[in-house]
C-alpha atoms as a PDB file:
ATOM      1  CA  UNK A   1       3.116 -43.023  -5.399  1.00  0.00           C
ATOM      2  CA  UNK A   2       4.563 -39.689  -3.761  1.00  0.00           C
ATOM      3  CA  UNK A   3       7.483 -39.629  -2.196  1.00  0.00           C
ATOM      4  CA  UNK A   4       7.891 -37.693   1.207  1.00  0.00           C
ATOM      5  CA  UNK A   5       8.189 -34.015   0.749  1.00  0.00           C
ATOM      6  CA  UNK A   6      11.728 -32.384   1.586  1.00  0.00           C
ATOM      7  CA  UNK A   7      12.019 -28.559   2.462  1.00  0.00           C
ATOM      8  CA  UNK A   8      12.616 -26.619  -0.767  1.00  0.00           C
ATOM      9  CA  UNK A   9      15.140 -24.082  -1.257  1.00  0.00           C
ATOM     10  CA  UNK A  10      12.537 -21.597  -2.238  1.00  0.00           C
ATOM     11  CA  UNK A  11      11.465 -22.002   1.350  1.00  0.00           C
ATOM     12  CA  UNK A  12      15.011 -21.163   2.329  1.00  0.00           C
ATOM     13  CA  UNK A  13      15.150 -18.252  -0.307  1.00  0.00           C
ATOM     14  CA  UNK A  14      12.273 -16.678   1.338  1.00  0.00           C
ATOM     15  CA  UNK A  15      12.773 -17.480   4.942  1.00  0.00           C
ATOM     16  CA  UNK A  16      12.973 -13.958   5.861  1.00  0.00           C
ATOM     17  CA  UNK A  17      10.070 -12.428   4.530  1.00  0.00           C
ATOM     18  CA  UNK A  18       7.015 -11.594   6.882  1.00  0.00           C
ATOM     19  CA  UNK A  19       4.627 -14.643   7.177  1.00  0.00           C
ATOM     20  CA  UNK A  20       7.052 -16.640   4.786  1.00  0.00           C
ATOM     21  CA  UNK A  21       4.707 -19.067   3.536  1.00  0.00           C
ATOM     22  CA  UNK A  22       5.608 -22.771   3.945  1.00  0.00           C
ATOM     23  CA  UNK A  23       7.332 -24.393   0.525  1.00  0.00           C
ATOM     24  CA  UNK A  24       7.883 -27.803  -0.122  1.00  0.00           C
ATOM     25  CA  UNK A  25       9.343 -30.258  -2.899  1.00  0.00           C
ATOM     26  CA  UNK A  26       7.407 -33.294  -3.434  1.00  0.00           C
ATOM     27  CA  UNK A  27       7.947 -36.388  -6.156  1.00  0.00           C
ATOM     28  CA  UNK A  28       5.863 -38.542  -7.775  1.00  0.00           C
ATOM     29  CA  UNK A  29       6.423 -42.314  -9.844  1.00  0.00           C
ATOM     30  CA  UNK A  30       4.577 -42.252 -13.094  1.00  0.00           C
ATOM     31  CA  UNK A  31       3.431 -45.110 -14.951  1.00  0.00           C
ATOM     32  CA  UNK A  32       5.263 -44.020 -18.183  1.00  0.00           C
ATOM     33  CA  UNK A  33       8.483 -44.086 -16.273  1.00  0.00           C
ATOM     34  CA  UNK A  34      10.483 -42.029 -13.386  1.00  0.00           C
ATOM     35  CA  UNK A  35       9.211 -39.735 -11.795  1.00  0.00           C
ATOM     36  CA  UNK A  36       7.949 -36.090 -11.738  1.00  0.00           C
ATOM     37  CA  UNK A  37       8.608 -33.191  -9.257  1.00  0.00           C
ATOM     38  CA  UNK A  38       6.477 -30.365  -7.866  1.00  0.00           C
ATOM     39  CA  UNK A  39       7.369 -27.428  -5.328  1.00  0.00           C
ATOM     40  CA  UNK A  40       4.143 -27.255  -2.995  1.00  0.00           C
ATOM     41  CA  UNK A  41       3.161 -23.521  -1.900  1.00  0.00           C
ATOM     42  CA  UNK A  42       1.511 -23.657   1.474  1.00  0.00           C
ATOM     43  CA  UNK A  43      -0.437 -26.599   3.035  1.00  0.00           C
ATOM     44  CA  UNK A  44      -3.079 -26.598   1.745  1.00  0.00           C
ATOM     45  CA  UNK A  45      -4.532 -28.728  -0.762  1.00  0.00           C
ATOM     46  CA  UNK A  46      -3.309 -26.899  -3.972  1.00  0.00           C
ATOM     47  CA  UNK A  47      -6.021 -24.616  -6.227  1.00  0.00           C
ATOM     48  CA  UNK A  48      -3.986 -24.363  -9.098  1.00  0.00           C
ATOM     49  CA  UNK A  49      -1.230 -26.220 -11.113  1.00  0.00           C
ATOM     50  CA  UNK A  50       1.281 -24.379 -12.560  1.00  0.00           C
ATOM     51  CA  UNK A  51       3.431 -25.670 -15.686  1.00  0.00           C
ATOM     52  CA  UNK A  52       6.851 -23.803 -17.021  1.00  0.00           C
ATOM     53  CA  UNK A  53       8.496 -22.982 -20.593  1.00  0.00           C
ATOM     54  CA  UNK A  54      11.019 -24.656 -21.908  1.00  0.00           C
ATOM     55  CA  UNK A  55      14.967 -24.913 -20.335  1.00  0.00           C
ATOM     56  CA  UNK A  56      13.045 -23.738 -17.262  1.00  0.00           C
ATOM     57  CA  UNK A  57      11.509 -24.885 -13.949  1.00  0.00           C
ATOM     58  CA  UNK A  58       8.636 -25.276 -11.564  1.00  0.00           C
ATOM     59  CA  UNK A  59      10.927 -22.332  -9.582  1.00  0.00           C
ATOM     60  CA  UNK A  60      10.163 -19.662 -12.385  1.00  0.00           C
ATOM     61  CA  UNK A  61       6.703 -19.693 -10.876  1.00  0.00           C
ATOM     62  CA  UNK A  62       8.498 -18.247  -7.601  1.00  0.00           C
ATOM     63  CA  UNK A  63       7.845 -14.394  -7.990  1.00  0.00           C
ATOM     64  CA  UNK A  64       4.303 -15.222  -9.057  1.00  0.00           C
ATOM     65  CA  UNK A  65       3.365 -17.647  -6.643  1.00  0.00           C
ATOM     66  CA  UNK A  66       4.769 -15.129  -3.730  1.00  0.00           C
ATOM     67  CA  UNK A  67       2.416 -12.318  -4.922  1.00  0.00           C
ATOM     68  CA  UNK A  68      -0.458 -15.217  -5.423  1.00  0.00           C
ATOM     69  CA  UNK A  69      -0.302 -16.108  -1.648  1.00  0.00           C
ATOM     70  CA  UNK A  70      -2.651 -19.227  -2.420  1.00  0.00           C
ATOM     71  CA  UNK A  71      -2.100 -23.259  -2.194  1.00  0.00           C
ATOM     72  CA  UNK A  72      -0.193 -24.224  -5.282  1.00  0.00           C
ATOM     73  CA  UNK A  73       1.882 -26.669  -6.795  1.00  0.00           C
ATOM     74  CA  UNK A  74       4.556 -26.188  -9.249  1.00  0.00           C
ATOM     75  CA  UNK A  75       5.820 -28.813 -11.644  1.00  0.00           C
ATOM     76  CA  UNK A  76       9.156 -29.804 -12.862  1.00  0.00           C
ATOM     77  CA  UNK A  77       7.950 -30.947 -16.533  1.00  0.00           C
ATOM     78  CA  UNK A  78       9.716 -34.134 -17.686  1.00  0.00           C
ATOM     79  CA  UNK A  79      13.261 -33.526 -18.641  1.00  0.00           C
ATOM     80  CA  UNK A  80      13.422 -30.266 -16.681  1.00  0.00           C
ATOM     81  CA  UNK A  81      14.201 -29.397 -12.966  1.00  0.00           C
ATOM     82  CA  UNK A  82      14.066 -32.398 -10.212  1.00  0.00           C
ATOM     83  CA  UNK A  83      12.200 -34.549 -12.595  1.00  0.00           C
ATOM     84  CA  UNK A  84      13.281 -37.679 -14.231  1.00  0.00           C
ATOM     85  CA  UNK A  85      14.686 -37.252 -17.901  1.00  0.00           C
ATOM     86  CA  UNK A  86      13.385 -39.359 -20.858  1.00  0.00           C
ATOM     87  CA  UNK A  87      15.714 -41.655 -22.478  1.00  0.00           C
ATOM     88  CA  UNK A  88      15.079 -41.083 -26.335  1.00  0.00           C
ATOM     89  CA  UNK A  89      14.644 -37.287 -25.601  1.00  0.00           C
ATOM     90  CA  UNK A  90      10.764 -37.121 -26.314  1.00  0.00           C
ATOM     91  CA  UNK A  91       9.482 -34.043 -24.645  1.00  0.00           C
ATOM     92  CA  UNK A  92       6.916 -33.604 -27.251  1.00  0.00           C
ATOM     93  CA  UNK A  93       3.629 -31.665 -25.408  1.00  0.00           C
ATOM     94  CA  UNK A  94       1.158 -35.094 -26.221  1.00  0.00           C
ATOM     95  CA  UNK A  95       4.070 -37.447 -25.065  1.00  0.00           C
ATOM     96  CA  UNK A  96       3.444 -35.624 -21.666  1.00  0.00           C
ATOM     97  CA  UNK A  97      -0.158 -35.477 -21.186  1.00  0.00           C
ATOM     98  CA  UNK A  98      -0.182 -38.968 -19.013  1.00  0.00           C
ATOM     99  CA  UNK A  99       2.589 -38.258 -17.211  1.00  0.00           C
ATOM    100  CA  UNK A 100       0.977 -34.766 -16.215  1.00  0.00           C
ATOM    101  CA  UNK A 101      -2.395 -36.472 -15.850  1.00  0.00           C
ATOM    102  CA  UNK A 102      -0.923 -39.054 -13.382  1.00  0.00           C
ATOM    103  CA  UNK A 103       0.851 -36.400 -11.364  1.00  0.00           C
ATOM    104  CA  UNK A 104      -1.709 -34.071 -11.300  1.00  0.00           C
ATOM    105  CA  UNK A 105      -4.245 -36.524  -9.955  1.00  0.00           C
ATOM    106  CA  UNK A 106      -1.788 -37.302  -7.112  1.00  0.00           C
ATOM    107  CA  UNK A 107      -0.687 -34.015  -6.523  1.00  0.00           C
ATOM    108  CA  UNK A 108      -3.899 -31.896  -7.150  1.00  0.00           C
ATOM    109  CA  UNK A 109      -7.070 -34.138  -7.385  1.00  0.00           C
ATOM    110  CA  UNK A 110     -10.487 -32.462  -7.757  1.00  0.00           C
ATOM    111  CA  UNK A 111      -9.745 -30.303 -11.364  1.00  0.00           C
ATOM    112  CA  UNK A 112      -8.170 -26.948 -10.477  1.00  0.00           C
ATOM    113  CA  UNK A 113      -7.003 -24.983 -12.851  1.00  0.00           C
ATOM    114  CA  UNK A 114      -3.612 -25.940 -14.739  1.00  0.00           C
ATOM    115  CA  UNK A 115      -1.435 -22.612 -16.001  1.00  0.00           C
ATOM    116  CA  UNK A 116       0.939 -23.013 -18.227  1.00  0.00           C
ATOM    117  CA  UNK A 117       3.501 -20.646 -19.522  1.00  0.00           C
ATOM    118  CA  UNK A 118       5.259 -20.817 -23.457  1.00  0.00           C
ATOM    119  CA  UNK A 119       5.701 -24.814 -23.667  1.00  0.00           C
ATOM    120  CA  UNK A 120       4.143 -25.540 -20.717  1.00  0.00           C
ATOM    121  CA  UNK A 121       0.684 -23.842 -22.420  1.00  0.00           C
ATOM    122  CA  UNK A 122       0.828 -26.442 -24.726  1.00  0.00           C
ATOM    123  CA  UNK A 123       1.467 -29.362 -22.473  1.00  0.00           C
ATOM    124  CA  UNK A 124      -1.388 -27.775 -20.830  1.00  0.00           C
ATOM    125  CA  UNK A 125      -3.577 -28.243 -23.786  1.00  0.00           C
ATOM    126  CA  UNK A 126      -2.612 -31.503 -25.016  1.00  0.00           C
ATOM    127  CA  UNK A 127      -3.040 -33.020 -21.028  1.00  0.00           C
ATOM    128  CA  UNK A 128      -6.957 -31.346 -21.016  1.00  0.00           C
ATOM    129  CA  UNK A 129      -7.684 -32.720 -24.132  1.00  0.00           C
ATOM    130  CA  UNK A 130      -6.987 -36.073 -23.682  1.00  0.00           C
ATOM    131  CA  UNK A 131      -7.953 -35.896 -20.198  1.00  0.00           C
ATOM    132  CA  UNK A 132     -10.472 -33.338 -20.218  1.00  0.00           C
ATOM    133  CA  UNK A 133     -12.031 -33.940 -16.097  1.00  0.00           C
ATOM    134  CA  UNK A 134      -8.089 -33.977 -14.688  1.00  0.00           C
ATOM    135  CA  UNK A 135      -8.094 -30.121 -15.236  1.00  0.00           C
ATOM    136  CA  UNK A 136     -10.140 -27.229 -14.624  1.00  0.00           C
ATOM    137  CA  UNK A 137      -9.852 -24.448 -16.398  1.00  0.00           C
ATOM    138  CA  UNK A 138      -6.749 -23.725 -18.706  1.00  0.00           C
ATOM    139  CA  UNK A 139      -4.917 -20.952 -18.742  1.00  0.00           C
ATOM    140  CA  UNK A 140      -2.260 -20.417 -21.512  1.00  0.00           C
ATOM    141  CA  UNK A 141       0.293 -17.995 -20.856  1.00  0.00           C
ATOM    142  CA  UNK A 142       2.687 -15.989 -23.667  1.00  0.00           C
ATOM    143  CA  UNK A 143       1.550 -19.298 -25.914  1.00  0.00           C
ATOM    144  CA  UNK A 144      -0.164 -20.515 -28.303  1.00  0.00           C
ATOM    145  CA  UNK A 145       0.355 -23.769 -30.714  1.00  0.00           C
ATOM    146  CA  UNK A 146       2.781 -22.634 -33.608  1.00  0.00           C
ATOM    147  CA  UNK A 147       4.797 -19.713 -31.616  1.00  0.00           C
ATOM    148  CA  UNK A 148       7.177 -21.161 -29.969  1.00  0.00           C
ATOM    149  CA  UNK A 149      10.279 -21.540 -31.883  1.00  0.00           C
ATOM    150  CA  UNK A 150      11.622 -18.113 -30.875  1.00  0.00           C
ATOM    151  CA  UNK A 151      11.949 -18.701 -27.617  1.00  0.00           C
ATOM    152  CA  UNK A 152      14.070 -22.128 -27.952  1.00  0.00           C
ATOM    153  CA  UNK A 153      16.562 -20.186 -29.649  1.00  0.00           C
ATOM    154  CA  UNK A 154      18.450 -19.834 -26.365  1.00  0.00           C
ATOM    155  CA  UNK A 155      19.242 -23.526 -26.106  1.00  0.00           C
ATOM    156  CA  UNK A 156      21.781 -24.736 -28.990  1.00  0.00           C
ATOM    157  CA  UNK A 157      22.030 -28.176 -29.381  1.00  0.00           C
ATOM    158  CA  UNK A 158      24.580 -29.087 -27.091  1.00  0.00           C
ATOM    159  CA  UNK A 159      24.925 -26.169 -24.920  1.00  0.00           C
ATOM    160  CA  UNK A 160      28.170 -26.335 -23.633  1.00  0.00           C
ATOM    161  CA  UNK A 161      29.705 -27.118 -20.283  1.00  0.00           C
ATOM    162  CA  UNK A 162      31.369 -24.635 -17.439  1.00  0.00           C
ATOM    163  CA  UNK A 163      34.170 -24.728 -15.025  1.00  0.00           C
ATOM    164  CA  UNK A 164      31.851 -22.476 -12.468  1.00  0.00           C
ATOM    165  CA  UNK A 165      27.869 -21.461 -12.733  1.00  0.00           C
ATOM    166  CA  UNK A 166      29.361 -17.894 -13.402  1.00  0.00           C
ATOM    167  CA  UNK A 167      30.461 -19.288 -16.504  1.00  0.00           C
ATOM    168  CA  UNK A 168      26.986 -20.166 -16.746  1.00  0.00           C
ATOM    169  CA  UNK A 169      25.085 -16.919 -16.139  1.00  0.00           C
ATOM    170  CA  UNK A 170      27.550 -15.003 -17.868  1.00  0.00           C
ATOM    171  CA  UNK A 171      26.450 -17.569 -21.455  1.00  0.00           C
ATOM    172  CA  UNK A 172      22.932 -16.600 -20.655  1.00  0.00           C
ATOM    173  CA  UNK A 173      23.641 -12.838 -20.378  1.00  0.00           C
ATOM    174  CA  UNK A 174      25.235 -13.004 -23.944  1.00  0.00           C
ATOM    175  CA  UNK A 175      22.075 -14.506 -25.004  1.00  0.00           C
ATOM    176  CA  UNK A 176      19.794 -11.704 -23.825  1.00  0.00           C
ATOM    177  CA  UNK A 177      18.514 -13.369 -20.596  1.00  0.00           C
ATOM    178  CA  UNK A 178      17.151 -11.498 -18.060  1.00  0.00           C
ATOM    179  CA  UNK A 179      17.783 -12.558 -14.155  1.00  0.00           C
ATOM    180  CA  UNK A 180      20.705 -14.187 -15.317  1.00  0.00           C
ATOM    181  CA  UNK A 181      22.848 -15.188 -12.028  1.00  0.00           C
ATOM    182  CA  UNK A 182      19.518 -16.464 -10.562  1.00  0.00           C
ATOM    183  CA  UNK A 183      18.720 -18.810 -13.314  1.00  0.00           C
ATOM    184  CA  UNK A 184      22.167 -20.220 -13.239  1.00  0.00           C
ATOM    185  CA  UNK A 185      22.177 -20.646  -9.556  1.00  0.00           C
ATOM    186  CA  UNK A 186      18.976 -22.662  -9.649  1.00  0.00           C
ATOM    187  CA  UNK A 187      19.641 -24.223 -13.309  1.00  0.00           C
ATOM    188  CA  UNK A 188      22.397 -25.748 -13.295  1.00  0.00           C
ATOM    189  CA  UNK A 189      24.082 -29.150 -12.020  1.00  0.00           C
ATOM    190  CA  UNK A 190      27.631 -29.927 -11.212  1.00  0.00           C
ATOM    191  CA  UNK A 191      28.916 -33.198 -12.272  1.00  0.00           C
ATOM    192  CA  UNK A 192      31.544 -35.636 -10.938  1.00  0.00           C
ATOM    193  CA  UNK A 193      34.157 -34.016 -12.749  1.00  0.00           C
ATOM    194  CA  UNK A 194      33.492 -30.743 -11.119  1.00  0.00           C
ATOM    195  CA  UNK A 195      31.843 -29.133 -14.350  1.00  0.00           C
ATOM    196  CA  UNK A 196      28.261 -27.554 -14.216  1.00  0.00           C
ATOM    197  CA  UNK A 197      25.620 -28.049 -16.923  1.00  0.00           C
ATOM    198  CA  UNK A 198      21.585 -27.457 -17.177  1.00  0.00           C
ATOM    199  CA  UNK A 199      19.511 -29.303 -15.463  1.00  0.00           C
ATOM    200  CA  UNK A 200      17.052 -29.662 -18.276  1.00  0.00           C
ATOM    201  CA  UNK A 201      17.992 -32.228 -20.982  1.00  0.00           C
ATOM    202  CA  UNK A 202      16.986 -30.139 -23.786  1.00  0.00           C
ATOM    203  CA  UNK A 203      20.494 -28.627 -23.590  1.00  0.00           C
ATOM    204  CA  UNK A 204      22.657 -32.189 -23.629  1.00  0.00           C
ATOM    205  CA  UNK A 205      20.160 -34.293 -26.174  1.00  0.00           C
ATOM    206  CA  UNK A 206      22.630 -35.347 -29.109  1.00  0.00           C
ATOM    207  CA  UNK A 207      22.089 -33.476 -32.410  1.00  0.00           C
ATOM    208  CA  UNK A 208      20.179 -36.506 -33.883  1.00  0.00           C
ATOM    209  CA  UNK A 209      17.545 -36.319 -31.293  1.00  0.00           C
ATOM    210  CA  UNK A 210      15.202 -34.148 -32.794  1.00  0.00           C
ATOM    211  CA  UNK A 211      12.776 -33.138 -30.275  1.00  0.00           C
ATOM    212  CA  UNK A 212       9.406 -31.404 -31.515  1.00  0.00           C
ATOM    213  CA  UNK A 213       8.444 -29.088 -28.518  1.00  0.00           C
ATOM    214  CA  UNK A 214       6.047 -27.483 -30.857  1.00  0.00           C
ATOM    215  CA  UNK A 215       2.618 -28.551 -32.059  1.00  0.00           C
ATOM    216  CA  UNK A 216       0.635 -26.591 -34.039  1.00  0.00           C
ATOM    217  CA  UNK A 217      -2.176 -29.545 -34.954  1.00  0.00           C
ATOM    218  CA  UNK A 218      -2.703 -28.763 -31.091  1.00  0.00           C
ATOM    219  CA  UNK A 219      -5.068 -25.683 -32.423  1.00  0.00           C
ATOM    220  CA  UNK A 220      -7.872 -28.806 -33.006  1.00  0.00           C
ATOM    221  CA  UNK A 221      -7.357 -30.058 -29.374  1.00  0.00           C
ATOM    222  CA  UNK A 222      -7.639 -25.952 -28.267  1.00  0.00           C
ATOM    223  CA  UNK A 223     -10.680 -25.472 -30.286  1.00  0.00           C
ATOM    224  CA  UNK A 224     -12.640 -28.277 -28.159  1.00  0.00           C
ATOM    225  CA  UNK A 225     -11.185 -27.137 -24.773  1.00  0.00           C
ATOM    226  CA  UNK A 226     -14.093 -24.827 -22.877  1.00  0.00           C
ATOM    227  CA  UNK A 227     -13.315 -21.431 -22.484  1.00  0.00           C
ATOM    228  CA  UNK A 228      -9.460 -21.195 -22.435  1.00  0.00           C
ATOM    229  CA  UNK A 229      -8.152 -17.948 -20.693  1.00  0.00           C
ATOM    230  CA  UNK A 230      -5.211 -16.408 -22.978  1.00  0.00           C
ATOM    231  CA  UNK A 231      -2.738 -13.898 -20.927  1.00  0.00           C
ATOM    232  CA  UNK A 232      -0.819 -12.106 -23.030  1.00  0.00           C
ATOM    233  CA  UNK A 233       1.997  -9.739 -21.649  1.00  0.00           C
ATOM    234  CA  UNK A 234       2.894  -6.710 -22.915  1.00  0.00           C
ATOM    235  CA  UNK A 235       5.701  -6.900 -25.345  1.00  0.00           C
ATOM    236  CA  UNK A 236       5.658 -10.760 -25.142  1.00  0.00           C
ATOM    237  CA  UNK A 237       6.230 -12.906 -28.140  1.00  0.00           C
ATOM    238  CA  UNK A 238       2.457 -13.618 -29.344  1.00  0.00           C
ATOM    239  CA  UNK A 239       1.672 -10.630 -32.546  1.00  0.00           C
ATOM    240  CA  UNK A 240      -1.642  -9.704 -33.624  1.00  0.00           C
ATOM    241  CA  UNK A 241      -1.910 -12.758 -36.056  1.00  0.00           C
ATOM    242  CA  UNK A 242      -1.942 -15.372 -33.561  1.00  0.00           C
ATOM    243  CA  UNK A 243      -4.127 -13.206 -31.500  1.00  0.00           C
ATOM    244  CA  UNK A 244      -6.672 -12.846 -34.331  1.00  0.00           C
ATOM    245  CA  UNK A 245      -6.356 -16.995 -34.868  1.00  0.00           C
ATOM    246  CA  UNK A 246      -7.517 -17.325 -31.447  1.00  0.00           C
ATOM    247  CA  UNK A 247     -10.520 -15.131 -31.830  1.00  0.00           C
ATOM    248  CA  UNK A 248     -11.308 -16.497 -34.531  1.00  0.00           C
ATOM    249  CA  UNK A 249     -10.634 -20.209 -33.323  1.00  0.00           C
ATOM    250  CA  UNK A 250     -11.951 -20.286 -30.279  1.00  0.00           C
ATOM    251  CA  UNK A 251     -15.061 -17.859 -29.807  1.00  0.00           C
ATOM    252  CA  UNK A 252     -15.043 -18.565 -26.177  1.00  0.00           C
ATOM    253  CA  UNK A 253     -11.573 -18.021 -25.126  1.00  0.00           C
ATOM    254  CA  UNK A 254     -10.758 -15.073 -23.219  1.00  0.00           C
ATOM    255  CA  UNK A 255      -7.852 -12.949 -23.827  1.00  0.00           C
ATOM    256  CA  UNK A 256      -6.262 -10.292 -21.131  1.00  0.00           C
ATOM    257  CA  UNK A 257      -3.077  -8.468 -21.682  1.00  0.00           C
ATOM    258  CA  UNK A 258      -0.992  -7.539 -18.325  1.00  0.00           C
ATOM    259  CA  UNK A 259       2.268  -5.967 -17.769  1.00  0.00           C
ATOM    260  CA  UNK A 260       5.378  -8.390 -18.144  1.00  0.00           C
ATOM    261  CA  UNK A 261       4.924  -8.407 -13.906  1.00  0.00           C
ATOM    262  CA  UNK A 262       4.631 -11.212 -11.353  1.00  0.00           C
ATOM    263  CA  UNK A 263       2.151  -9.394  -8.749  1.00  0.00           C
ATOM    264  CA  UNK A 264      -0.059  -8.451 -12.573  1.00  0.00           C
ATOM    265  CA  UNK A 265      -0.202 -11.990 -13.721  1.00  0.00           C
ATOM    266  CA  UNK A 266      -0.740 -13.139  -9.637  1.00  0.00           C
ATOM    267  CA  UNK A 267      -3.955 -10.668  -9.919  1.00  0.00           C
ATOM    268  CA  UNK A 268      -5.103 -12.530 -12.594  1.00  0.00           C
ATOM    269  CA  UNK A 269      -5.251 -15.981 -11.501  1.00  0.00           C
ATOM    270  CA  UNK A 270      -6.418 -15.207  -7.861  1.00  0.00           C
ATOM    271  CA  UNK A 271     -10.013 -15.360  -8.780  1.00  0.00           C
ATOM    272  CA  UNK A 272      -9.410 -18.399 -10.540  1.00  0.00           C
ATOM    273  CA  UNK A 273      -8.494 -20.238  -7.133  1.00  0.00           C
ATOM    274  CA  UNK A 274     -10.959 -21.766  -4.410  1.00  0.00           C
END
């Protein structure tokens, strides 16, 4: 059952821009345990779902959704953001699929199209293929089953804890991060003891809890999806061989490269809105 939506502080964020659209932060229960958050873009019934990487959260999507100007919901994927953590630390993309199903039903009924970026592309295919009407089309973003293990090199196994989210920002600018302050500022808790840590439990599971975020037997459940749309960006992580294995793969995917650019990737998924 949702929860009543609070005011998020995206809404703040952008509070001074002309025609600032209306933002809100909504939460759902889910059958499998907790409950799931999503950051609501206008108020309109939303025409696409939008799923993060990794370490990350529904608020990456803020640039794009800005330059997208359409109804839109953002989720916090399990484990990451406002949404509930999992106990054992299972985060694996099939463990999610009913979870996302659930909330995407409540959230977005009526199968819009579900976007998901590095892990969230293959959350994205493992909810349509086990739920198949819950989701229009997919759209897979920097991601594709098998490619992902680069990009979780930024979260060690514990990260560690800081006295202020400077501290914070200043780790992920050692690491290569881009936006660094930003991420930090929305990234991070502070705990009782007045030290700050992620929000997403990837970075506090114990070294024993080996968490598989990536799934390449998920290129069976991609081959029986309907026309998946692949973005690639230009100079993002995907190379030529995974490109080719999705040609050859999937003979009805689509594939469009775009500049590493929020209003390019909004341009994209515009026409695949109602």
């Amino acid at each position: 059952m949702p929860t009543t939506a609070t005011t998020s502080t995206a809404a703040e964020e952008f509070a001074d821009l002309p025609n600032a659209p209306v933002i809100q932060r909504r939460w759902v229960t889910v059958a499998t345990g907790g409950h799931i958050g999503g950051v609501f873009w206008h108020t309109h019934r939303p025409t696409v779902v939008l799923l993060h990487d990794a370490g990350s959260s529904a608020r990456a999507w803020d640039d794009v959704l800005l330059a997208l100007d359409r109804p839109a919901v953002a989720l916090d994927l399990p484990g990451h953001g406002r949404s509930s953590r999992r106990s054992r630390g299972d985060y694996r993309p099939r463990r999610l699929a009913a979870a996302l199903e659930e909330t995407i039903r409540s959230f977005a009924p009526g199968g819009v199209p579900v976007v998901g970026l590095g892990f969230g592309a293959l959350a994205a295919i493992a909810l349509k293929a086990k739920f198949p009407h819950s989701a229009g089309r997919l759209v897979l973003v920097d991601a594709l089953p098998g490619t992902l293990s680069p990009g979780l090199r930024l979260w060690p196994t514990p990260s560690p804890e800081y006295t202020t989210r400077d501290e914070a920002a200043a780790w992920l600018e050692e690491r290569g991060a881009t936006d660094a302050a930003r991420t930090a500022d929305l990234e991070t808790e502070q705990a009782a003891d007045g030290t700050w840590s992620w929000r997403h439990h990837l970075g506090s599971l114990p070294p024993d809890a080996h968490t598989a975020l990536d799934d390449e037997t998920l290129w069976e459940q991609l081959a029986a999806v309907p026309a998946p749309l692949l973005i690639r960006t230009e100079g993002g992580p995907l190379d030529a061989v995974s490109l080719d294995r999705f040609r050859a793969q999937i003979p009805e995917g689509d594939i469009l490269t775009v500049h590493a650019q929020p209003q390019a990737l909004a341009d994209v998924l515009r026409p695949l809105t109602h």
